[in-house]
Protein backbone atom coordinates (compact mmCIF):
# COMPACT_ATOMS: atom_id res chain seq x y z
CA UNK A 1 -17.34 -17.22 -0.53
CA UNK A 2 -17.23 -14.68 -3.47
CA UNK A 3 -14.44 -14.51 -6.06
CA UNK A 4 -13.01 -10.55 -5.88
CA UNK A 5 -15.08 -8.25 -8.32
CA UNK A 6 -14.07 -4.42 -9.81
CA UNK A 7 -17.66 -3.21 -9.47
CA UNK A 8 -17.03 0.79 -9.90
CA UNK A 9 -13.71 2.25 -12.02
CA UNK A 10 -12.79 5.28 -13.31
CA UNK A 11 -13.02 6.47 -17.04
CA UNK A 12 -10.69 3.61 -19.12
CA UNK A 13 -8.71 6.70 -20.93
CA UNK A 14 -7.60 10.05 -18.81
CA UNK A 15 -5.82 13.12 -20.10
CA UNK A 16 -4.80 15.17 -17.94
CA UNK A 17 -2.31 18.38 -17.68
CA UNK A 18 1.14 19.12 -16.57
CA UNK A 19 1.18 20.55 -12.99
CA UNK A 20 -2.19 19.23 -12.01
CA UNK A 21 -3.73 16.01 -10.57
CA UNK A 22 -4.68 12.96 -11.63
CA UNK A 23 -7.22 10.36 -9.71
CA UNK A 24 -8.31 6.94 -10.22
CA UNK A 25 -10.59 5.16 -7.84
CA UNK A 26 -12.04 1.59 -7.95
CA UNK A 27 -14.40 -0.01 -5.99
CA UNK A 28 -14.53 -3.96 -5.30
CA UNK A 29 -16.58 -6.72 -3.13
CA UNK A 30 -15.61 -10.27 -2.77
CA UNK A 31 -15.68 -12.89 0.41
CA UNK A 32 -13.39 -12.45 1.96
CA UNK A 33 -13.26 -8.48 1.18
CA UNK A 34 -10.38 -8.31 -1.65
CA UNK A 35 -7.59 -6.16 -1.40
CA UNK A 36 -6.92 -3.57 -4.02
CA UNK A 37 -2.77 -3.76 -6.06
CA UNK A 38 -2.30 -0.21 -8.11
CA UNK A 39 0.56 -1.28 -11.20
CA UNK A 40 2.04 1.26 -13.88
CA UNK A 41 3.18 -0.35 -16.80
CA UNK A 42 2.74 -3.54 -15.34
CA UNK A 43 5.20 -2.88 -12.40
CA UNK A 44 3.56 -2.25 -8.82
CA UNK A 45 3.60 1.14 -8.10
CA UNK A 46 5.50 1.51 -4.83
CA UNK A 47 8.40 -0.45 -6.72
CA UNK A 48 8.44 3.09 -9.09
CA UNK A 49 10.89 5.23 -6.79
CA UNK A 50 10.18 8.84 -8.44
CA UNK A 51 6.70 8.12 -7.48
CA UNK A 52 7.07 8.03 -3.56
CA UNK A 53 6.90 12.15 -2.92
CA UNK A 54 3.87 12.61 -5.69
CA UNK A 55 1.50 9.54 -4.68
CA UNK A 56 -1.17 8.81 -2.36
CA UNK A 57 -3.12 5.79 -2.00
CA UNK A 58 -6.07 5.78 0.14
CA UNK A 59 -8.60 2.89 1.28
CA UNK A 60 -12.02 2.78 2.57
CA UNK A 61 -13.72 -0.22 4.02
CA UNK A 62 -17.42 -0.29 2.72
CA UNK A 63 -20.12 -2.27 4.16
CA UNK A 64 -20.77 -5.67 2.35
CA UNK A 65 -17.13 -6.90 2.20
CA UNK A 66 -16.57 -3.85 -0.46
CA UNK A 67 -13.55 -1.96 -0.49
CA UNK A 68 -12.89 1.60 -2.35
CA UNK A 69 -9.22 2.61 -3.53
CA UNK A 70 -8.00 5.92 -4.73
CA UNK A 71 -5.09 6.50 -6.36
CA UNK A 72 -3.73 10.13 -6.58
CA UNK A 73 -0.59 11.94 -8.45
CA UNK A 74 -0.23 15.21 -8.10
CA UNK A 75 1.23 17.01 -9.12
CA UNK A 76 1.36 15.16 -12.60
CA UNK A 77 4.48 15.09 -14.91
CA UNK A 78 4.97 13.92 -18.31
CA UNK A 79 6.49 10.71 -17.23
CA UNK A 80 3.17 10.13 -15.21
CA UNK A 81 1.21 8.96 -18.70
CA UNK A 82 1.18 5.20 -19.44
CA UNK A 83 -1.40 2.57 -18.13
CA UNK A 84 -2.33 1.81 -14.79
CA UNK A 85 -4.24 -1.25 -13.54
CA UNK A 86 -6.33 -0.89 -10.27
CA UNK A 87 -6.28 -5.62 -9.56
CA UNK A 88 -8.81 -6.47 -6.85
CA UNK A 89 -7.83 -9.58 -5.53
CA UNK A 90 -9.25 -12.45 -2.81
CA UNK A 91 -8.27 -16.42 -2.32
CA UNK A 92 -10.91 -16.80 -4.89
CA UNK A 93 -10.84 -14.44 -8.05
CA UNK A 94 -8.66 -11.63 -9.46
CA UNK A 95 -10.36 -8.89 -11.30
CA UNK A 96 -8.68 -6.19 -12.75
CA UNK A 97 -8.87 -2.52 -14.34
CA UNK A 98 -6.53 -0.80 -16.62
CA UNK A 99 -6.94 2.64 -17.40
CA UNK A 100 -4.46 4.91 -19.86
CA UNK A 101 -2.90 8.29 -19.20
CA UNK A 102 -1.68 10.88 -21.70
CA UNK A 103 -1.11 14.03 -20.97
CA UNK A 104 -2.52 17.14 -22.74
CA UNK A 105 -0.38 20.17 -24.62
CA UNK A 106 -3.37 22.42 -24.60
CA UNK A 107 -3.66 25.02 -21.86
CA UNK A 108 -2.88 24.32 -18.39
C-alpha cells in the first residue's frame, strides 16, 4: 500500500501563443497505481464543452505501479489560459499539481 504521489510535472507557469500547442504531463506511483483527474479552473476538464474538438489526453502505464498523463490543446486560444491541476489519486492519498497558463502577445 502506497498513498498516490505526483513524482514528475511540468513547469508550474506556461506561456504559450495563439495558434500553437500547449502540453502538460505528470507522472505518478502509488499502490494501487493512481489514476490521473486533469481540472481547469477547478472544473474537470471533459465537463468544459469548447474543449472536446481541441483536447487530447493520453495515458501510459509505467512499470512500478507509475502512471504518465499528458494533457494536450492545440491549437491554443485565448480562453485556453487559466490554471490547470494534473490530481493523482489512489484509495490512499491524493496528490496534486497546478500549473498556470497565459498566453503571449509577442510573435507567433
Amino acid at each position: 500500500m502506497q498513498g498516490a504521489q505526483i513524482e514528475k510535472a511540468s513547469h508550474f507557469d506556461y506561456e504559450f501563443f495563439l495558434g500553437h500547442k500547449i502540453v502538460f504531463i505528470c507522472v505518478a506511483r502509488g499502490v494501487p497505481r493512481p489514476r490521473i483527474t486533469w481540472y481547469k479552473d477547478g472544473i474537470e476538464i471533459f465537463a468544459h464543452p469548447y474543449m472536446q474538438s481541441i483536447l487530447q489526453i493520453s495515458e501510459w502505464q509505467l512499470e512500478g505501479d507509475r502512471i504518465k498523463s499528458k494533457l494536450e490543446i492545440d491549437p491554443a486560444r485565448q480562453m485556453d489560459s487559466g490554471n490547470y491541476e494534473c490530481q493523482a489519486d489512489n484509495k490512499y492519498a491524493i496528490d496534486s499539481r497546478t500549473f498556470k497558463a497565459d498566453f503571449s502577445s509577442l510573435g507567433s
